[in-house]
C-alpha atoms as a PDB file:
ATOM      1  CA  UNK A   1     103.516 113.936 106.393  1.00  0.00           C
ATOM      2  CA  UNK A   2     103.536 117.032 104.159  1.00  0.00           C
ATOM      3  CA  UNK A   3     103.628 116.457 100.497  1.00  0.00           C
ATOM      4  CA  UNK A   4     106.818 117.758  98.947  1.00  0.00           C
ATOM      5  CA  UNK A   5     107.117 121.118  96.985  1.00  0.00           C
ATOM      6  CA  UNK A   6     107.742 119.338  93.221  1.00  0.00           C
ATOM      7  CA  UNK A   7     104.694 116.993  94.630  1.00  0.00           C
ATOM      8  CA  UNK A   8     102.192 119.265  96.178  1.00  0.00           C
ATOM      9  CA  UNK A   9      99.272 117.857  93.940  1.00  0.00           C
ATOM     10  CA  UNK A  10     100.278 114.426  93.933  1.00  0.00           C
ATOM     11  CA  UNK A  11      99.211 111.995  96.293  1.00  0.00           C
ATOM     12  CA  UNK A  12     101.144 108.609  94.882  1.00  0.00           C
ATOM     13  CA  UNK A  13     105.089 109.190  94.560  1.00  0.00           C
ATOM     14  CA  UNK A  14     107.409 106.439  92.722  1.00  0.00           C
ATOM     15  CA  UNK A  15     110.561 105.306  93.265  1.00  0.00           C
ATOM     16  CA  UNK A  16     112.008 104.380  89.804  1.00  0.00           C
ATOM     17  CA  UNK A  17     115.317 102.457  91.468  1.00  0.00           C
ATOM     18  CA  UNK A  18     112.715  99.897  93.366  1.00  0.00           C
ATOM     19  CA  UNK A  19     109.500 100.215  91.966  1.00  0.00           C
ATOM     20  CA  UNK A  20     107.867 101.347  95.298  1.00  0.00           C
ATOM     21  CA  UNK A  21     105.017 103.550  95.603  1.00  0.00           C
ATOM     22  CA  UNK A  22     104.313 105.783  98.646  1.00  0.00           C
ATOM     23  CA  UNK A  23     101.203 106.981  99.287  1.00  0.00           C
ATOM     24  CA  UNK A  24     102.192 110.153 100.864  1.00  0.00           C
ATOM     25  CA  UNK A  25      99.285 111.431 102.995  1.00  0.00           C
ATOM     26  CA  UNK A  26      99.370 107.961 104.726  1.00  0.00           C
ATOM     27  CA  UNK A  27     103.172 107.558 105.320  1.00  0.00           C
ATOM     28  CA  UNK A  28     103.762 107.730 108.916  1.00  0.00           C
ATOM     29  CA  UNK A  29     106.886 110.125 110.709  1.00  0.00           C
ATOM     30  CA  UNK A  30     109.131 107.392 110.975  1.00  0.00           C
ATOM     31  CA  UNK A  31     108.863 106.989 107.241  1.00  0.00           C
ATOM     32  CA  UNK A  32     109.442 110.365 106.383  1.00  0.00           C
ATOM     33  CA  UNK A  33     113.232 110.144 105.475  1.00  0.00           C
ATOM     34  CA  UNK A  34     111.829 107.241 102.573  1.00  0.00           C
ATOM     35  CA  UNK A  35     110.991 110.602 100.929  1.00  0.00           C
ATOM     36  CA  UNK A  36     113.445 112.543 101.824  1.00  0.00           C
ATOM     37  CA  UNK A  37     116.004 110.433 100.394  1.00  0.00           C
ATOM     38  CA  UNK A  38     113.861 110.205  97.333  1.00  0.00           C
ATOM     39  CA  UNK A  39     113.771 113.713  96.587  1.00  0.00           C
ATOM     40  CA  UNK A  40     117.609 114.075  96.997  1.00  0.00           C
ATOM     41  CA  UNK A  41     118.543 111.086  95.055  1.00  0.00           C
ATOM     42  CA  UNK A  42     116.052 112.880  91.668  1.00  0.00           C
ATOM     43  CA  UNK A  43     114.978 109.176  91.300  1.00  0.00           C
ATOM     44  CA  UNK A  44     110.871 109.510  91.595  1.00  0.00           C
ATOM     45  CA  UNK A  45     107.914 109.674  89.482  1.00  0.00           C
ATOM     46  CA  UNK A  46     104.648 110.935  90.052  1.00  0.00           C
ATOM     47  CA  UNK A  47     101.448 109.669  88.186  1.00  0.00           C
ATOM     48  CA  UNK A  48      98.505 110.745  86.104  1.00  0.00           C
ATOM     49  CA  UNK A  49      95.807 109.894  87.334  1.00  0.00           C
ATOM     50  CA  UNK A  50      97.438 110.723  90.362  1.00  0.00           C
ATOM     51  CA  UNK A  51      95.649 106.601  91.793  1.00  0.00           C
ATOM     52  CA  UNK A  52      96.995 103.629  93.258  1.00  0.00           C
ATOM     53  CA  UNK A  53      95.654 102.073  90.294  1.00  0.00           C
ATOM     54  CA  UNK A  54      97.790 104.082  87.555  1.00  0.00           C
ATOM     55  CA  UNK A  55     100.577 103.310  89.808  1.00  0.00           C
ATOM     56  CA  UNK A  56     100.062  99.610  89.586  1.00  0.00           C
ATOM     57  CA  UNK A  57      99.160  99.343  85.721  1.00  0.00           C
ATOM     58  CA  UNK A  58     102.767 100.869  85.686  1.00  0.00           C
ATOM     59  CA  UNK A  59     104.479  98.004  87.460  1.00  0.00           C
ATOM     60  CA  UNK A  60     104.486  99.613  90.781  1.00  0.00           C
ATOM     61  CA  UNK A  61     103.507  98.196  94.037  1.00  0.00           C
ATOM     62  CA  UNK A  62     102.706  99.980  97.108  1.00  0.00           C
ATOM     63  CA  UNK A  63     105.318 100.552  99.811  1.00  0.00           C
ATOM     64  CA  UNK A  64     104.873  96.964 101.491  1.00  0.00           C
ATOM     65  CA  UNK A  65     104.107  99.017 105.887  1.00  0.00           C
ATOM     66  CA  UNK A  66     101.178 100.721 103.943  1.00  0.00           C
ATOM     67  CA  UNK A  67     100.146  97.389 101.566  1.00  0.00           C
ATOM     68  CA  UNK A  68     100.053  95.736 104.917  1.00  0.00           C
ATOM     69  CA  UNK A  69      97.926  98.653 106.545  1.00  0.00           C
ATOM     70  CA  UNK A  70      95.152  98.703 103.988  1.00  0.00           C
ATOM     71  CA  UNK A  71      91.897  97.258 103.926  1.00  0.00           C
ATOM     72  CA  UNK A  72      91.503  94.418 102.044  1.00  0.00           C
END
């Protein structure tokens, strides 16, 4: 999927209502509306560092299709 406009730079998007990272270059087509929805409802967060790990000492956890998809 293509990174949104506000996110162009940033790989790791937040949703503030669930805690839920997405790692946006990985998200698959039929997960596309997740960010859709999350740009309309003005509820997401980006991180700097723009890592998985920045997003985790934040209290986020990675969207659980993608946790499951990762190595290790």
């Amino acid at each position: 999927m293509d990174r949104p406009g506000k996110f162009e730079h940033h790989r790791y998007v937040g949703d503030k209502r669930t805690q839920v990272v997405y790692d946006v270059d990985e998200l698959g087509a039929d997960d596309e509306h997740l960010i859709t929805e999350l740009m309309e409802a003005e509820t997401f967060l980006c991180f700097g560092p723009d890592t998985l790990a920045e997003a985790r000492n934040r209290g986020y956890r990675l969207y659980a299709p993608q946790r499951a998809a990762s190595p290790g």
